[in-house]
Protein backbone atom coordinates (compact mmCIF):
# COMPACT_ATOMS: atom_id res chain seq x y z
CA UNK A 1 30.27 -15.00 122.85
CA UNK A 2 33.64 -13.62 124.15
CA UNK A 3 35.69 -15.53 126.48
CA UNK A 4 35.85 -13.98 129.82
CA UNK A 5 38.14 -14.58 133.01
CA UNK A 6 36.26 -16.55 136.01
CA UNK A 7 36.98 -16.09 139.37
CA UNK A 8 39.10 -19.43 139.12
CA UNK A 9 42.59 -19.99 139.66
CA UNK A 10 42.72 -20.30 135.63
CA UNK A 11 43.50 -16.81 133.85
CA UNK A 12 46.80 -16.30 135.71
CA UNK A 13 48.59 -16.70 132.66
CA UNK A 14 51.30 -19.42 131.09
CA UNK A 15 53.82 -21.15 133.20
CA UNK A 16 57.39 -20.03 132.47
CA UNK A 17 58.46 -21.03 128.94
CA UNK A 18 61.84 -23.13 130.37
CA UNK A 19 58.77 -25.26 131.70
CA UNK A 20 56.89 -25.79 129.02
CA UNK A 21 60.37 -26.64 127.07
CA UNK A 22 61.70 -28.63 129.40
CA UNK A 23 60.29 -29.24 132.64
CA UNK A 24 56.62 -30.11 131.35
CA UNK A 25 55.01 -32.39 134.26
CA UNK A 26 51.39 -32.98 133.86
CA UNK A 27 51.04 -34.12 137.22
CA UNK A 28 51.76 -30.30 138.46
CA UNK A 29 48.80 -28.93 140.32
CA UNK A 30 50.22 -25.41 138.58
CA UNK A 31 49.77 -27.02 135.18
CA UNK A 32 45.96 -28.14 136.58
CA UNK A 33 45.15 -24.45 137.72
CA UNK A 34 46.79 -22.64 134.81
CA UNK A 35 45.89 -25.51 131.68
CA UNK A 36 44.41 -23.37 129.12
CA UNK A 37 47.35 -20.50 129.02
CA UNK A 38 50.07 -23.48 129.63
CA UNK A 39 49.01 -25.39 126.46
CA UNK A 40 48.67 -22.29 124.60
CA UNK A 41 52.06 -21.43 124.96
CA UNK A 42 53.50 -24.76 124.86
CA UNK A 43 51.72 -25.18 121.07
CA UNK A 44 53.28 -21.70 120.11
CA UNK A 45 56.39 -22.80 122.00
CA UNK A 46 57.42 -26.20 121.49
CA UNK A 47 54.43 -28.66 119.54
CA UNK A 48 56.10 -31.35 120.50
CA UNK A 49 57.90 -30.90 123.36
CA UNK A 50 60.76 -33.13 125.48
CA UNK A 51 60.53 -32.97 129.12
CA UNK A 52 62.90 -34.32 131.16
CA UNK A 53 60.46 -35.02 134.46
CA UNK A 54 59.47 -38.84 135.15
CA UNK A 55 62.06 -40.51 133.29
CA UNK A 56 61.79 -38.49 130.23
CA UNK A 57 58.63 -38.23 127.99
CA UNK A 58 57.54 -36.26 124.76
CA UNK A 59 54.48 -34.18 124.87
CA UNK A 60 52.03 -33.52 121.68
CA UNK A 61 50.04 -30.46 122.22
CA UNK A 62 48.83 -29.71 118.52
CA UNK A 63 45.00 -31.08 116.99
CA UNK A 64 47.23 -32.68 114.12
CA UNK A 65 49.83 -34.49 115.75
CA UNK A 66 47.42 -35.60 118.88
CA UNK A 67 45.27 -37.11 116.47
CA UNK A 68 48.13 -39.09 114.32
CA UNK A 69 49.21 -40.36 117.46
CA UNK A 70 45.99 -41.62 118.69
CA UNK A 71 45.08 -43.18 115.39
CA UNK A 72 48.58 -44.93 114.55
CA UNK A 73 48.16 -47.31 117.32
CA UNK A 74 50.76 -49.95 115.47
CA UNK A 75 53.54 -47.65 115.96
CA UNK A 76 52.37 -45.33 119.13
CA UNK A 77 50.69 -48.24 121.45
CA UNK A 78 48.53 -48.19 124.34
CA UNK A 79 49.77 -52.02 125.61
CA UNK A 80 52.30 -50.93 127.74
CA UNK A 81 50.57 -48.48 130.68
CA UNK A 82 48.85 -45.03 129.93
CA UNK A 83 50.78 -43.43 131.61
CA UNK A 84 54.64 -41.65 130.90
CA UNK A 85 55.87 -43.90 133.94
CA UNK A 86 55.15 -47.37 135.31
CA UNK A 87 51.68 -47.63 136.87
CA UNK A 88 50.55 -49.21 139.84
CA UNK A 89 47.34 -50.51 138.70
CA UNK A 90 47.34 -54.64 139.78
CA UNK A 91 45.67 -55.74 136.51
CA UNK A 92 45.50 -54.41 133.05
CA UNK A 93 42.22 -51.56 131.92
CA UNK A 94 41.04 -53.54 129.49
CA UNK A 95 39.99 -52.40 126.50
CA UNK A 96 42.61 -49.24 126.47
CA UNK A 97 45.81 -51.17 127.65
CA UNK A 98 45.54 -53.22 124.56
CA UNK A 99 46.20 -53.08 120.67
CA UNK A 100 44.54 -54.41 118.13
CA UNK A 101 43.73 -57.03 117.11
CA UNK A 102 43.45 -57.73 121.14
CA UNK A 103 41.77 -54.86 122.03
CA UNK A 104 38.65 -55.43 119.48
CA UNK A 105 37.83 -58.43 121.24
CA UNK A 106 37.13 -56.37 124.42
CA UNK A 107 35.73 -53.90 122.80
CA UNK A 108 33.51 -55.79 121.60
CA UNK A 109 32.19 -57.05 124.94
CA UNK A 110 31.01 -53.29 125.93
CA UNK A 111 30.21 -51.66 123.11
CA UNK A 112 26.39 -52.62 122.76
CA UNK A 113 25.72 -51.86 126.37
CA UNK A 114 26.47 -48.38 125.29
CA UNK A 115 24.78 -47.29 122.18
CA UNK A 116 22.34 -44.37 121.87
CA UNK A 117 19.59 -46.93 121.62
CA UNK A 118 21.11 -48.98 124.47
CA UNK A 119 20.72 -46.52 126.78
CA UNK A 120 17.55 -44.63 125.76
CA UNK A 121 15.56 -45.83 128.65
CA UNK A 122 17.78 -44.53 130.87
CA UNK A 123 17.01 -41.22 130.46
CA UNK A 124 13.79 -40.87 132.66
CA UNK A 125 15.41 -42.75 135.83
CA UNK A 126 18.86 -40.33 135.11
CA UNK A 127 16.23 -37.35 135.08
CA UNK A 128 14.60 -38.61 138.10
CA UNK A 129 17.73 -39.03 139.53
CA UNK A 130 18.74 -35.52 138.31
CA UNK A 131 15.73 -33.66 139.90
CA UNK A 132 16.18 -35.49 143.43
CA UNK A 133 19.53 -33.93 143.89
CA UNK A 134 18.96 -30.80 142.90
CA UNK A 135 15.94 -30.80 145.23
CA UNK A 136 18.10 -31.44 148.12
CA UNK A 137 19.72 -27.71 147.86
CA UNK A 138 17.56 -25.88 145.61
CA UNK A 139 15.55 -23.93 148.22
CA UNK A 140 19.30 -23.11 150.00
CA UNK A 141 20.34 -21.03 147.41
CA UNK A 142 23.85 -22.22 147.35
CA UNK A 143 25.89 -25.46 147.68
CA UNK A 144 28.92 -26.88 146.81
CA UNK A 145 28.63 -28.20 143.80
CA UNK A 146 30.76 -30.91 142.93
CA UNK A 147 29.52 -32.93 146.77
CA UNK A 148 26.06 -31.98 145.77
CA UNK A 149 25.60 -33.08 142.39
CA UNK A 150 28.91 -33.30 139.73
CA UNK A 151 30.29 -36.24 141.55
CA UNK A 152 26.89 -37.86 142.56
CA UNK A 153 24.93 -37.96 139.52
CA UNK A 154 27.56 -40.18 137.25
CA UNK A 155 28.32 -42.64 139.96
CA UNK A 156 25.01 -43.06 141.50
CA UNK A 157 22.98 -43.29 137.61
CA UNK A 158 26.62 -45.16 136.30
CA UNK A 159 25.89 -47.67 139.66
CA UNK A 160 22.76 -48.35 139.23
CA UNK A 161 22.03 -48.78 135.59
CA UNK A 162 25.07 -49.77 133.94
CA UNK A 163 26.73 -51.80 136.73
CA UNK A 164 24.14 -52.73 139.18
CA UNK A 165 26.25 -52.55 141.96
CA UNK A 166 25.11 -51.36 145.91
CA UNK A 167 24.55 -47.99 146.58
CA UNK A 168 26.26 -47.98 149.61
CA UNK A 169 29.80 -49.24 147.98
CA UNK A 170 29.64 -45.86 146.03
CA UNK A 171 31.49 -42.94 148.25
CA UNK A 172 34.21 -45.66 148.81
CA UNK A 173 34.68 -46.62 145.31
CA UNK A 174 34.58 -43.26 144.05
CA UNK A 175 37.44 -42.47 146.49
CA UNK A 176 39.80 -45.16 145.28
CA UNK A 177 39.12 -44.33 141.53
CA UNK A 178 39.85 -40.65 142.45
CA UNK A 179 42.81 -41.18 144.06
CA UNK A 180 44.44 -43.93 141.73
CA UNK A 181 44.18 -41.92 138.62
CA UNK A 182 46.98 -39.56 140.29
CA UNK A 183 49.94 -41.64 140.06
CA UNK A 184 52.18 -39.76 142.58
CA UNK A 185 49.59 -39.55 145.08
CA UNK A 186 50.67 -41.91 147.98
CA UNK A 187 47.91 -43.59 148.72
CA UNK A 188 47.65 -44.75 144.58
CA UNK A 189 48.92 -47.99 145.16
CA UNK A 190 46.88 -49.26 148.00
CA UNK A 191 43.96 -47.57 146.19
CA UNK A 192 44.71 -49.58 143.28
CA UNK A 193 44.65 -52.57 145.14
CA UNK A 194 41.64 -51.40 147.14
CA UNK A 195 39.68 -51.00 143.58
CA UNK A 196 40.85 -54.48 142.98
CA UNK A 197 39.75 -56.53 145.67
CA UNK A 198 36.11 -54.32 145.45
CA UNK A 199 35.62 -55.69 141.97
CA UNK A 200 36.80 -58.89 142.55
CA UNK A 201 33.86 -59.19 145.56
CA UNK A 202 31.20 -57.64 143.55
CA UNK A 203 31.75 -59.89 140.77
CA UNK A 204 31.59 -62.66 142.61
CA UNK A 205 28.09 -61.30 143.93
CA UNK A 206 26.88 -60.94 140.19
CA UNK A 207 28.11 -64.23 139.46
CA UNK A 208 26.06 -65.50 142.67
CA UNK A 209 22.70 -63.35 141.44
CA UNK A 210 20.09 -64.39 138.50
CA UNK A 211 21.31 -63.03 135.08
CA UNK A 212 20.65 -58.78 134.25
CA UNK A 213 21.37 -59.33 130.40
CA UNK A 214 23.72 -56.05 131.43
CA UNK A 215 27.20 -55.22 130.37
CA UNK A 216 28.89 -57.50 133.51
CA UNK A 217 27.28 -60.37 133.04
CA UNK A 218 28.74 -60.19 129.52
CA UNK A 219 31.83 -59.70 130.48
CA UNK A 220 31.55 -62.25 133.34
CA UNK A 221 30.58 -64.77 130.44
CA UNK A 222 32.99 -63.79 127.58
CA UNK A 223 34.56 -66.10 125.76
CA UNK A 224 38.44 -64.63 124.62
CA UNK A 225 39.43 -66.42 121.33
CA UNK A 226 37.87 -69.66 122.48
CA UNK A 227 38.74 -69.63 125.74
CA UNK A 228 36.96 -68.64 129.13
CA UNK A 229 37.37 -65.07 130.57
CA UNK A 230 40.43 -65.05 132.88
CA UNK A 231 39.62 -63.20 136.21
CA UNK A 232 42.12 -60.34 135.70
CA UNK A 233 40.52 -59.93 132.46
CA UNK A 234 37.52 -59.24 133.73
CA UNK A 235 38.72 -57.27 136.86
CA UNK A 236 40.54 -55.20 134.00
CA UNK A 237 37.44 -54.36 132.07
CA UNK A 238 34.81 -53.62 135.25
CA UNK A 239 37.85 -51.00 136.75
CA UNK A 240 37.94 -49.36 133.09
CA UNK A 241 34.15 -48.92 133.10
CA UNK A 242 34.36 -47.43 136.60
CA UNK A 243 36.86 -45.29 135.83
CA UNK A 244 35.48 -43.95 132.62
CA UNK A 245 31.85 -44.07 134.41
CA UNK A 246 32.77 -41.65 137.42
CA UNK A 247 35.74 -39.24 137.08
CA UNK A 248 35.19 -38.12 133.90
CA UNK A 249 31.48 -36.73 133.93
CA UNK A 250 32.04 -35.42 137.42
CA UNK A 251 34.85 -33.50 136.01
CA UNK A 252 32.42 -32.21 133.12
CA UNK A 253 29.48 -31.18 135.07
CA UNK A 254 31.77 -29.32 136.80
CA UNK A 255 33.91 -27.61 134.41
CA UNK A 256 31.15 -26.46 132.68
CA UNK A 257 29.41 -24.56 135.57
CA UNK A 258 32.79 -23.34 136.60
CA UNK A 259 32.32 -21.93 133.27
CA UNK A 260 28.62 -20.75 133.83
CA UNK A 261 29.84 -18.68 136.37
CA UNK A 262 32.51 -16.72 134.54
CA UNK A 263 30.35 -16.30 131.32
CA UNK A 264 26.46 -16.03 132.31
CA UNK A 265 25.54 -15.30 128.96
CA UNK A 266 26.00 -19.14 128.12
CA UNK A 267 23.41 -20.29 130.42
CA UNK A 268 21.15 -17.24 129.75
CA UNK A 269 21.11 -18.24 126.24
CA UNK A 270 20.57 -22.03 126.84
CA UNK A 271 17.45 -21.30 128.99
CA UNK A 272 15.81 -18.82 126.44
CA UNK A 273 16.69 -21.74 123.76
CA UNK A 274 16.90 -25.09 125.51
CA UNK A 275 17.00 -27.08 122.35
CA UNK A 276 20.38 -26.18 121.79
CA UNK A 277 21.98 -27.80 125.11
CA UNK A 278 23.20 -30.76 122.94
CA UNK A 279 25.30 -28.93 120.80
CA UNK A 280 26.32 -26.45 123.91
CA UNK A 281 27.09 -29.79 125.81
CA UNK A 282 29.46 -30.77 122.65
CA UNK A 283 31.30 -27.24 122.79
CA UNK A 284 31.71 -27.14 126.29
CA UNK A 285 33.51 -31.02 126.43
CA UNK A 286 35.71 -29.56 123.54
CA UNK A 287 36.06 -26.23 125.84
CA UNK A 288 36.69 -27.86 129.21
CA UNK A 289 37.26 -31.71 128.57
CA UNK A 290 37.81 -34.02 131.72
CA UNK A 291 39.84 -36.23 129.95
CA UNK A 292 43.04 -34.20 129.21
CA UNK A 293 45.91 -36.34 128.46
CA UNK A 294 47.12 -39.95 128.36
CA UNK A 295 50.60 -41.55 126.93
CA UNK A 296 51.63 -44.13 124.14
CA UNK A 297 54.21 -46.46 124.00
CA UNK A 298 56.34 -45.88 120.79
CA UNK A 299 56.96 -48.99 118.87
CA UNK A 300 59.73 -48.01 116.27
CA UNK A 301 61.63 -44.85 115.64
CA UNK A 302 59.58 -42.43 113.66
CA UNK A 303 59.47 -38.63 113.79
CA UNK A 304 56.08 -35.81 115.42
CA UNK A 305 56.00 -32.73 114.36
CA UNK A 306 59.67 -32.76 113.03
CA UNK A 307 61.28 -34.27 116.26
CA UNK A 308 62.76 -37.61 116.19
CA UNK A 309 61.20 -40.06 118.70
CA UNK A 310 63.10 -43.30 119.68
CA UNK A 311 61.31 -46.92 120.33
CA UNK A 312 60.65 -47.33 123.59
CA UNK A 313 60.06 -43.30 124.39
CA UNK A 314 57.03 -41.98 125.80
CA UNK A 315 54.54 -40.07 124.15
CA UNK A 316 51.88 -37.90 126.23
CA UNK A 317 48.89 -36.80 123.82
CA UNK A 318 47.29 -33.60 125.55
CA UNK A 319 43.92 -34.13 124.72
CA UNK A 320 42.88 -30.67 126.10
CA UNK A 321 45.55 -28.50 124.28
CA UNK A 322 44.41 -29.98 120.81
CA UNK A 323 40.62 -29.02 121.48
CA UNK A 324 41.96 -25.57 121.86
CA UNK A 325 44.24 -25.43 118.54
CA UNK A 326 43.15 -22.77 116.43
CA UNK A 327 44.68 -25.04 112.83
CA UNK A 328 41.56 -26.99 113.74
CA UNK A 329 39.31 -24.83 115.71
CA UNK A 330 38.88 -20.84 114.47
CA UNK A 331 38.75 -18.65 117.48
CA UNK A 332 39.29 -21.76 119.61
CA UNK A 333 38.98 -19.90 123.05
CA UNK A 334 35.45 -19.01 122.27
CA UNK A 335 31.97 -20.74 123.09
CA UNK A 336 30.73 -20.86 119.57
CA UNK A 337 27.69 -22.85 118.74
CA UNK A 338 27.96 -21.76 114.88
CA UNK A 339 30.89 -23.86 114.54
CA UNK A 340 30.96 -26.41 111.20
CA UNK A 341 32.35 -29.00 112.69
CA UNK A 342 33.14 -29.84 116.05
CA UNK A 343 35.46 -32.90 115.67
CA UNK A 344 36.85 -32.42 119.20
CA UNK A 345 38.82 -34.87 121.24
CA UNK A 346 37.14 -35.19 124.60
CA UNK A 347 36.80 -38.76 124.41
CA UNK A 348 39.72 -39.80 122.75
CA UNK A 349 40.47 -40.87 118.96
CA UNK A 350 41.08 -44.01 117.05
CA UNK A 351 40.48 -47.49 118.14
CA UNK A 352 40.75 -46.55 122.04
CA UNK A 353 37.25 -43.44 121.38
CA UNK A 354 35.82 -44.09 124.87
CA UNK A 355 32.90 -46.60 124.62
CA UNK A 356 30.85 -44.27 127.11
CA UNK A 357 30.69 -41.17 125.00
CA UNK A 358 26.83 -41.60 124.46
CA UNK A 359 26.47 -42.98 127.68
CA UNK A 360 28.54 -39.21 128.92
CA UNK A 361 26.21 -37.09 126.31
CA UNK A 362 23.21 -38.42 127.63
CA UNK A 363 24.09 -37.41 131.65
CA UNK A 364 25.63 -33.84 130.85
CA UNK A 365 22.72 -33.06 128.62
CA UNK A 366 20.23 -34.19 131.11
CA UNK A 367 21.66 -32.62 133.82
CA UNK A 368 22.08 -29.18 131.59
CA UNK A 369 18.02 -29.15 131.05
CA UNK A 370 17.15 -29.22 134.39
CA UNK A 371 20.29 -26.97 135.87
CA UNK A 372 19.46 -24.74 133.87
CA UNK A 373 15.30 -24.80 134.22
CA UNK A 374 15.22 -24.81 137.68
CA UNK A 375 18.80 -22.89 138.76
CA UNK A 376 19.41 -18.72 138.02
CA UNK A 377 22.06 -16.74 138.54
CA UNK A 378 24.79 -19.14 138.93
CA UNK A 379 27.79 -17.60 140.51
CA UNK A 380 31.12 -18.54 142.41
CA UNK A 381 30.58 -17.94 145.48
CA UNK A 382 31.97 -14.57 146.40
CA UNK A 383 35.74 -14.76 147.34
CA UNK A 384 36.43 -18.66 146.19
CA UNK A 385 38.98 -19.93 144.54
CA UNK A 386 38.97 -22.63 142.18
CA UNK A 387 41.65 -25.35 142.68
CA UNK A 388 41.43 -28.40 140.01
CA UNK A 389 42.33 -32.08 140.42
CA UNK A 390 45.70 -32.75 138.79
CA UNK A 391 46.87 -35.63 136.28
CA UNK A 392 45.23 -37.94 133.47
CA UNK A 393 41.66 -35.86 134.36
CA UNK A 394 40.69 -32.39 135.36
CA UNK A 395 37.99 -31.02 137.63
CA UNK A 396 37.38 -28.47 140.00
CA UNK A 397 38.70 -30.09 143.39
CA UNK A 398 35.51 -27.53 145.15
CA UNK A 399 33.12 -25.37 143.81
CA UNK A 400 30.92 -23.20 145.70
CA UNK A 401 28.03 -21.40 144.16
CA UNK A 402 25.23 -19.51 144.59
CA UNK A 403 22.21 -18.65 142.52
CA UNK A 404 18.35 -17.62 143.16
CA UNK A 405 16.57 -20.32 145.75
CA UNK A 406 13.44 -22.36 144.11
CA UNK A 407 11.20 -24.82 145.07
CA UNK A 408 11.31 -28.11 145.29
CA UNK A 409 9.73 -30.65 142.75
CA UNK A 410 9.86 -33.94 144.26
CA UNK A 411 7.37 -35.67 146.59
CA UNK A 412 8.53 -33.59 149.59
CA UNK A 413 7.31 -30.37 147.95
CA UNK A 414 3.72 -31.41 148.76
């Protein structure tokens, strides 16, 4: 399948290259609307590039050096903030703003809430889930998408079956999450704090509730080397899972119908052959990942793609440039299904892989199936234009489609 241009504010080619050399900021809204071209450039430009915005940082933009980086965490470390510039986040993410040996321990804690057989049976109450929302605009014909299902679907199935947390604290926890993940949005730092003192009530709730067996009441009843989980610890671990549990799959859903719209032919084929949707759902996260970039710390001069890198220097692995590098993907613009391997980097590398990946799969391919069974000629809405959220994560800020009206499935159709 040939790439083609959507109606999005992507395809409007590179920023200038004195940009990309020099003046990289990954904050930019330009660098949000333009990604694709940008990193393209900037990995035939300048691999490893020095920018001089935020205090100075290094940016890796190539599959080889990203994934070096991400894997070498005893000289490129995640312990000191994730981002190129101090953070305002109250307490520590835990596992992610932690090394090893420290960050196994945490690790640990999470990891069995989220294998593939961990969260098998929540696939019908996630399909359920899935089929409700689409009923509520399916007979309309149109809707914006991300309000009516990308940002609902991950934080009202992450709610209720990973976290078990009210309903009605979603819209306003979703909003603080949003907002804190851009660091030079002013309202970061009171959303910060806003995400703190939410978890810090809930958790006290859980604590107050009979036993789930779930993923908090493990962490609420960790032991760290022999000790008693510290509040902050546990604060740090809950925000991690919410932020990894909304933003991200949001941003997937709707990156890949943002893509839907601009190349039909991908849908078409995934409703004439259904049983392919898992790998499409793997090519489209190495495509369009949510998850584009996040910084190490480096630990002792060393060198990245020939450039010489100080301690202490910042080091901002693009994520989505080295999914599109054609040394490790051929014809990496291109929706290809017939790929070999698909060792992409939407959720990260090394020790810090995101402990939700299956957790991720298991939503977007859901959520594919019945898109796709029950919705037809997906288009952007004529005359839009598709902004995208800027920083750590991408995702269409709005986007308005349209597509053939059907019925209804759920109790209400009767």
């Amino acid at each position: 399948m040939e790439k083609t241009t959507s109606g999005s504010a992507s395809g409007s080619g590179p920023l200038p290259d004195d940009w990309c050399e020099r003046h990289f900021d990954h904050l930019s809204p330009d660098l949000a609307d333009t990604m694709p071209e940008t990193m393209a450039r900037m990995r035939e430009l300048c691999p490893v590039a020095r920018s001089d915005e935020h205090g100075g940082f290094w940016v890796a933009t190539r599959y080889e050096d990203v994934l070096r980086v991400a894997q070498d965490w005893e000289v490129f470390s995640s312990a000191h903030g994730l981002g190129v510039s101090k953070a305002a986040t109250v307490v520590r993410n835990l596992p992610v703003q932690a090394d090893p040996p420290e960050q196994r321990i945490y690790k640990r804690l999470i990891n069995p809430f989220f294998t593939p057989a961990a969260i098998a049976p929540w696939e019908a109450p996630t399909r359920e889930l899935v089929t409700r929302l689409i009923d509520a605009f399916a007979e309309d014909g149109e809707c914006e998408f991300m309000d009516a299902f990308a940002r609902p679907l991950p934080s009202l199935a992450f709610f209720e079956l990973a976290l078990g947390a009210p309903p009605g604290d979603l819209d306003e926890v979703a909003r603080l999450a949003s907002k804190s993940s851009v660091p030079d949005d002013p309202e970061a730092r009171d959303c910060w704090l806003g995400l703190y003192e939410w978890i810090k009530e809930f958790t006290a709730r859980r604590r107050a509730e009979p036993p789930r067996g779930d993923v908090v009441d493990a962490v609420l009843n960790a032991e760290i080397d022999g000790r008693p989980i510290t509040e902050d610890e546990i604060i740090g671990t809950v925000q991690l899972l919410i932020l990894g549990g909304l933003e991200t799959t949001a941003g997937a859903l709707g990156l890949m119908v943002d893509r839907f719209c601009a190349e039909p032919e991908i849908p078409a084929l995934l409703r004439e052959r259904p049983e392919l949707i898992p790998e499409a759902v793997q090519e489209l996260l190495r495509l369009e990942p949510s998850f584009v970039s996040v910084a190490r710390t480096v630990m002792r001069d060393t060198e990245l793609g020939g450039r010489p890198l100080k301690r202490g220097d910042k080091v901002l692995l693009h994520w989505a440039s080295a999914n599109r590098d054609g040394g490790e993907f051929a014809d990496a613009d291109r929706f290809d299904l017939g790929r070999e391997r698909n060792r992409h980097l939407a959720f990260g590398a090394g020790p810090h892989r995101c402990a939700g990946s299956n957790l991720a799969r298991l939503n977007l391919r859901v959520a594919l199936e019945e898109l796709l069974g029950r919705l037809d000629g997906i288009e952007l809405r004529a005359g839009a234009h598709v902004r995208y959220h800027r920083g750590m994560t991408r995702s269409p800020l709005t986007l308005p489609i349209t597509f053939t009206p059907g019925p209804r499935l759920g109790p209400a159709a009767s």
